[in-house]
C-alpha atoms as a PDB file:
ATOM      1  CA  UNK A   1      84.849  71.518  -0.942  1.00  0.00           C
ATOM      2  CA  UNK A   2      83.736  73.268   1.885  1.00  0.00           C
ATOM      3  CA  UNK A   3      85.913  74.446   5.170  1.00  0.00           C
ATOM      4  CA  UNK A   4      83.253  72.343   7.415  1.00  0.00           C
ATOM      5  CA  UNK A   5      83.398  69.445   5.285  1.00  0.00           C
ATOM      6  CA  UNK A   6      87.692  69.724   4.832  1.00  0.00           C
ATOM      7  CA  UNK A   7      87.328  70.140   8.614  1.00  0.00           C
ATOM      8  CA  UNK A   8      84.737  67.132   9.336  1.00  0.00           C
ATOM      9  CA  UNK A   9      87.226  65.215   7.172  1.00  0.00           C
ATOM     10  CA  UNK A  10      90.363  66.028   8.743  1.00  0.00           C
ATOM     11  CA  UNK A  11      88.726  65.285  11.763  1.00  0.00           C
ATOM     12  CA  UNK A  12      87.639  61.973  10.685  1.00  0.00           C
ATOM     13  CA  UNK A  13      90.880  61.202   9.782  1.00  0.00           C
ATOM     14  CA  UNK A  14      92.287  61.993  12.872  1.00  0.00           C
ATOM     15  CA  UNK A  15      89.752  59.902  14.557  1.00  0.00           C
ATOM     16  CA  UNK A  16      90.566  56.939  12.473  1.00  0.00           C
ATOM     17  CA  UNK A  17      94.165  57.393  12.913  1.00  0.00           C
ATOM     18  CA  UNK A  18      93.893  57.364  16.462  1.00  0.00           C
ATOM     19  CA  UNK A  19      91.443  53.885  16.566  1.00  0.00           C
ATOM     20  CA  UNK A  20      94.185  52.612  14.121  1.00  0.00           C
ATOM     21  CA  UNK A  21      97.237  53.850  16.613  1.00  0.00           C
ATOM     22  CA  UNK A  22      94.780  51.974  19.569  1.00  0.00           C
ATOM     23  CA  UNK A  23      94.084  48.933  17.952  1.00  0.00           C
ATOM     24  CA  UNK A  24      98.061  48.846  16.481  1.00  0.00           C
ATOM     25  CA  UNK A  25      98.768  49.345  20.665  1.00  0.00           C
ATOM     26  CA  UNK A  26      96.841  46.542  21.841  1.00  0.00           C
ATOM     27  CA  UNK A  27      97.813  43.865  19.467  1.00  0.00           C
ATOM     28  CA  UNK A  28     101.750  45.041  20.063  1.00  0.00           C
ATOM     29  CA  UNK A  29     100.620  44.445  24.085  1.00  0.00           C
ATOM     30  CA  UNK A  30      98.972  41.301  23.162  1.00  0.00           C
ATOM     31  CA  UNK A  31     102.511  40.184  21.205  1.00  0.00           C
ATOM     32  CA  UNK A  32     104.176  41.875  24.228  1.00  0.00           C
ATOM     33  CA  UNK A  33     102.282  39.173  26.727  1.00  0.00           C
ATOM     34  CA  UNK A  34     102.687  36.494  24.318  1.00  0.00           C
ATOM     35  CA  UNK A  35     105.923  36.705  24.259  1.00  0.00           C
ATOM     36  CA  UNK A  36     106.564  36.630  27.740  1.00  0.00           C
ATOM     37  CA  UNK A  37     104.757  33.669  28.389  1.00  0.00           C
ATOM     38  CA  UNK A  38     106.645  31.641  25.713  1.00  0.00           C
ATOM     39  CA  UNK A  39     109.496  32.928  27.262  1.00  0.00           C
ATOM     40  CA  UNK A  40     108.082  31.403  30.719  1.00  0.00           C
ATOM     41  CA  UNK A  41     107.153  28.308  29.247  1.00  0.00           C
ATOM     42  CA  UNK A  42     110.594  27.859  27.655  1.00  0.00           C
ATOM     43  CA  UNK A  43     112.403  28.433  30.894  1.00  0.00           C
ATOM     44  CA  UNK A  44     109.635  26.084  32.843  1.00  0.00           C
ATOM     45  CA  UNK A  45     110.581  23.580  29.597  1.00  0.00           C
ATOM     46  CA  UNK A  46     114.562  23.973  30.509  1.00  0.00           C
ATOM     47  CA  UNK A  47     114.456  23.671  34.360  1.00  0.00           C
ATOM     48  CA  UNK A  48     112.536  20.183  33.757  1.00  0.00           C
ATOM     49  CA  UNK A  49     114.407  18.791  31.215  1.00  0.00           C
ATOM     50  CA  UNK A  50     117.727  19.623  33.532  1.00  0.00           C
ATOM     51  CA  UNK A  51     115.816  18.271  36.804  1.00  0.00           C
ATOM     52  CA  UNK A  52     115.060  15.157  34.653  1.00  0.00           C
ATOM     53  CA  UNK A  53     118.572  14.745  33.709  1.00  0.00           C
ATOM     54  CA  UNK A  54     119.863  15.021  37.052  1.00  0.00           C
ATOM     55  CA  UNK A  55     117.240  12.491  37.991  1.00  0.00           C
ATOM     56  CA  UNK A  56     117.879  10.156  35.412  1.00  0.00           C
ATOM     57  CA  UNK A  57     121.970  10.805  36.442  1.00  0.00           C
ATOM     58  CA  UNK A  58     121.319   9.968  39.690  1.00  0.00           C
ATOM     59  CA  UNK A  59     119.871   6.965  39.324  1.00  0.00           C
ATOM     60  CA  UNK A  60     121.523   5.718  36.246  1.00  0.00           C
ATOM     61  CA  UNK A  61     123.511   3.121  38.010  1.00  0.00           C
ATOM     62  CA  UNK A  62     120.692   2.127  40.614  1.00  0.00           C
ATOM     63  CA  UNK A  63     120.467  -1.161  39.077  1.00  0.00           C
ATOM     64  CA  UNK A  64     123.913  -1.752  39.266  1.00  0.00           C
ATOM     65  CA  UNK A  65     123.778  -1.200  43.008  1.00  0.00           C
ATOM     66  CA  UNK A  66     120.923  -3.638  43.216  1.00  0.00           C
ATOM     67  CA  UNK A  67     122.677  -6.385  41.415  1.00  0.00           C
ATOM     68  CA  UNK A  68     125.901  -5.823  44.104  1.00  0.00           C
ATOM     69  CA  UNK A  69     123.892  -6.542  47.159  1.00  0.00           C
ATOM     70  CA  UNK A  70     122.997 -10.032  47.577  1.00  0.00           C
ATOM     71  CA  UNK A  71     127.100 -11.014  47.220  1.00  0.00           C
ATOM     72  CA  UNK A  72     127.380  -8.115  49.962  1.00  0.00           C
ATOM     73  CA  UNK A  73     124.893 -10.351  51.787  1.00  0.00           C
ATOM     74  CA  UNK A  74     126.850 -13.336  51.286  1.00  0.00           C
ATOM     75  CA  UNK A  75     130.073 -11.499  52.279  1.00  0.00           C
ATOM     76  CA  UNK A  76     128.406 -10.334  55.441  1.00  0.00           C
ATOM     77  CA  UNK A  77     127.010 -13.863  55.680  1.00  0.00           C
ATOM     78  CA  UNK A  78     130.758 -15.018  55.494  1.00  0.00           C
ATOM     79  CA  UNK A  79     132.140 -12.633  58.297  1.00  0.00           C
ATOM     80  CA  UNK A  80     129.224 -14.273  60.819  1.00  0.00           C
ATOM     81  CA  UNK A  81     130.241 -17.959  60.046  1.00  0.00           C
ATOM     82  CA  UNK A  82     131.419 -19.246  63.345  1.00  0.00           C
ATOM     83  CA  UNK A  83     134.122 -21.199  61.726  1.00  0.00           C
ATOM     84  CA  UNK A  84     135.967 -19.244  59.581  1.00  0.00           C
ATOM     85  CA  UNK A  85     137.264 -17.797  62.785  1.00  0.00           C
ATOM     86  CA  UNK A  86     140.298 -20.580  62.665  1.00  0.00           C
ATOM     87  CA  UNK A  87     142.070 -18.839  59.847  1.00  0.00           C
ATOM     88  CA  UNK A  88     142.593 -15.756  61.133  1.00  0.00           C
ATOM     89  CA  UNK A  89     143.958 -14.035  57.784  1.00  0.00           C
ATOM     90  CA  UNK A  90     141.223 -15.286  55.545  1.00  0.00           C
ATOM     91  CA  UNK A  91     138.846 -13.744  58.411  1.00  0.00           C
ATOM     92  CA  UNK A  92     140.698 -10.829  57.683  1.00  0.00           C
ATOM     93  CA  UNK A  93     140.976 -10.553  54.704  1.00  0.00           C
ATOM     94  CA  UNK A  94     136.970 -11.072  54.113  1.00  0.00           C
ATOM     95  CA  UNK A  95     136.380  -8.125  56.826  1.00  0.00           C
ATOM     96  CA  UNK A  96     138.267  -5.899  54.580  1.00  0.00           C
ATOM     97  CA  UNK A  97     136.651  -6.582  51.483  1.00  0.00           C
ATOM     98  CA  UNK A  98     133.518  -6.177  53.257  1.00  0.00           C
ATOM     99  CA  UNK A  99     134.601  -2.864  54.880  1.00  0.00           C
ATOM    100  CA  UNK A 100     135.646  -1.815  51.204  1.00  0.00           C
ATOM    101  CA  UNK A 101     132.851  -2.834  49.436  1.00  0.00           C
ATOM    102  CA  UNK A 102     129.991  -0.566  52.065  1.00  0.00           C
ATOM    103  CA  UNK A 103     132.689   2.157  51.725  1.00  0.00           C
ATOM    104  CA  UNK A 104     132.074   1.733  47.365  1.00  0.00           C
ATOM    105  CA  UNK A 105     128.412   1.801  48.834  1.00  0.00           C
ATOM    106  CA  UNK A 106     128.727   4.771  51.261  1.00  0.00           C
ATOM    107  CA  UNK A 107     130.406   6.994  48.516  1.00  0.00           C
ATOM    108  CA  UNK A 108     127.588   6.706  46.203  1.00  0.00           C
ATOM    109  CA  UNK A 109     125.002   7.353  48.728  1.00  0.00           C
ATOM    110  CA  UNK A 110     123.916   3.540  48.971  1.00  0.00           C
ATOM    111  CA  UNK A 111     123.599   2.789  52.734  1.00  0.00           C
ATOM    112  CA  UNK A 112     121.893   0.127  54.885  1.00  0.00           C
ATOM    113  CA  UNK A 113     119.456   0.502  57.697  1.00  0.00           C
ATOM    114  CA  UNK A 114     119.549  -1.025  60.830  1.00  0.00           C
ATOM    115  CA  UNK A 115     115.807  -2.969  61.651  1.00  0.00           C
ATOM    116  CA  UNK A 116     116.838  -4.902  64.683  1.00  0.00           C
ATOM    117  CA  UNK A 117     114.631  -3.996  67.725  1.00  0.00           C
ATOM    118  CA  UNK A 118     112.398  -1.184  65.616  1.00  0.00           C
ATOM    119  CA  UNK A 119     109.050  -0.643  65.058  1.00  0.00           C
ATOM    120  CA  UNK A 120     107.834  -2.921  61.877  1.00  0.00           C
ATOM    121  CA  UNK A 121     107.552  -0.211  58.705  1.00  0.00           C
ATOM    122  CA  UNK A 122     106.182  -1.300  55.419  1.00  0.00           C
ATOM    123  CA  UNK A 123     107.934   0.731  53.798  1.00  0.00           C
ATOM    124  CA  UNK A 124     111.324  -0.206  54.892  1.00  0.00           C
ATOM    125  CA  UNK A 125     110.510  -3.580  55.754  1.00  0.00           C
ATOM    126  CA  UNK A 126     109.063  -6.898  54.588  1.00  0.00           C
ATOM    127  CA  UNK A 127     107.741  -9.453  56.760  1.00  0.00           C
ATOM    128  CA  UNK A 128     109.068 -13.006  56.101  1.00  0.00           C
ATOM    129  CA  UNK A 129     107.366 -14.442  59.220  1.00  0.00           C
ATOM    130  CA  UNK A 130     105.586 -13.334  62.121  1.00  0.00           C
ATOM    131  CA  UNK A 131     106.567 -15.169  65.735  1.00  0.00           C
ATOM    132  CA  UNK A 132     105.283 -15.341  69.566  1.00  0.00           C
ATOM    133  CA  UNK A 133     108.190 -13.365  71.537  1.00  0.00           C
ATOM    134  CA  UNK A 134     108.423 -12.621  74.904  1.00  0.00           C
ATOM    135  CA  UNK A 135     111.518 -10.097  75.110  1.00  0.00           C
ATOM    136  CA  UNK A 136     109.840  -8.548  71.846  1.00  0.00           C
ATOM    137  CA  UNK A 137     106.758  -6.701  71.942  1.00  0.00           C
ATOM    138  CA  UNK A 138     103.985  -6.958  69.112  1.00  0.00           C
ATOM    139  CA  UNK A 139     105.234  -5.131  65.944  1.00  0.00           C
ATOM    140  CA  UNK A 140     108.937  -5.111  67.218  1.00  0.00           C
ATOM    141  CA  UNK A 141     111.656  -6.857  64.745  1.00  0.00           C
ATOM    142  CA  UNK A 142     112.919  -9.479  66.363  1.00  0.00           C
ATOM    143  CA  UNK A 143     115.423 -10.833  63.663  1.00  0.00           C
ATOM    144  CA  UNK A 144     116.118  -9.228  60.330  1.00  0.00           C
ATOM    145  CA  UNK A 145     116.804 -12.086  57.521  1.00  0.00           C
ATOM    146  CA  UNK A 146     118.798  -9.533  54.511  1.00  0.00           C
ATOM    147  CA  UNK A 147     119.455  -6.111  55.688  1.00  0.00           C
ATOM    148  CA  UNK A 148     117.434  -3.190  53.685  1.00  0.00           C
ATOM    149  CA  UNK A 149     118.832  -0.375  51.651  1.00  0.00           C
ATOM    150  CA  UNK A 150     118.842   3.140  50.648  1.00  0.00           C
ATOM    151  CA  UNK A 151     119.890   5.155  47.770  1.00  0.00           C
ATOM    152  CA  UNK A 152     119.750   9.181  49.406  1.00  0.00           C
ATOM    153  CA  UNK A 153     116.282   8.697  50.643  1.00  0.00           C
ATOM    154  CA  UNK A 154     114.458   5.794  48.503  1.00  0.00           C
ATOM    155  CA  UNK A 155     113.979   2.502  49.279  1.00  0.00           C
ATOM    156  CA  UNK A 156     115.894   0.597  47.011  1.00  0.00           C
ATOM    157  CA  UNK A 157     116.178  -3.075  48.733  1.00  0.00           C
ATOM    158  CA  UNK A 158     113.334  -3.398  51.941  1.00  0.00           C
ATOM    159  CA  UNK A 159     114.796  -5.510  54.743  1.00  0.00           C
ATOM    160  CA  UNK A 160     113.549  -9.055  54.913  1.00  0.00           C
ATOM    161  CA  UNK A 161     112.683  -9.621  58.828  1.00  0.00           C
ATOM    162  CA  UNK A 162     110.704 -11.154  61.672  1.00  0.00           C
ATOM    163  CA  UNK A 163     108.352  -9.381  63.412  1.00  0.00           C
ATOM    164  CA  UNK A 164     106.479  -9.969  66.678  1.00  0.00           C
ATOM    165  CA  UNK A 165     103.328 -10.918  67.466  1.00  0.00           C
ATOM    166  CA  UNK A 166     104.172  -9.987  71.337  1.00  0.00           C
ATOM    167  CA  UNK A 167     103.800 -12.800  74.134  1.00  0.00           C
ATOM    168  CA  UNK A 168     102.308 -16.093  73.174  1.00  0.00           C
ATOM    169  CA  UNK A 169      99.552 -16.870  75.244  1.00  0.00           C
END
């Protein structure tokens, strides 16, 4: 063999070796990326599957809650009934329950909403009736029925009320 063709060989092999060396870089950077977004995906994967366990945490005992108010609404009911005023200790005794059972509430984040004399809201409120008023004006509660509730910030019990249709005419 010749000293131009040993050369023009060696040189080929150099040029091969570096397309090799090129191509060997780019699929390790390819890897590289790939790796990184599994990586991101996996932590994106974790954070949601903790937020959903929190959520699902959270409200695990929501039903519960909703199962406990209508006999607070009957205990309220109770504490508002003219005549149980003439036993003074069973009056009592009722108001403390009561005060107990919204502080059980109040812990877990449960708490009712005052509707009396606001603006009507759909989504706190249901109408039961609309009626003529004239110390009310149009859209104002004028009586609320079953008091509404929240858990943190969601609805879980609207308020069943009266609304006004303003001054009957």
């Amino acid at each position: 063999m010749t000293n131009k063709k040993k050369n023009n060989s060696k040189k080929d092999s150099v040029k091969n070796k570096n397309i090799e060396i090129k191509t060997l870089s780019k699929e390790i950077k390819d890897l590289n990326d790939k790796n990184i977004k599994l990586l991101a995906e996996f932590d994106n994967f974790q954070r949601r599957t903790l937020d959903e366990k929190e959520k699902m945490r959270k409200f695990q005992n929501l039903d519960v809650a909703r199962d406990l108010l209508p006999a607070i609404d009957d205990l309220n009911r109770v504490v508002e009934f003219d005549q149980i005023d003439s036993n003074n200790l069973m009056h009592e005794a009722i108001k403390m329950l009561q005060s107990k059972m919204q502080n059980i509430l109040s812990k877990h984040s449960i708490n009712c909403f005052d509707s009396l004399d606001t603006k009507f809201d759909p989504n706190l409120h249901e109408a039961l009736l609309e009626q003529n008023s004239d110390s009310f004006k149009k859209g104002k509660i004028m009586e609320e029925y079953e008091k509404g509730y929240k858990y943190h910030d969601k609805i879980i019990r609207h308020a069943k009320v009266v609304v006004s249709k303003g001054k009957s005419e």
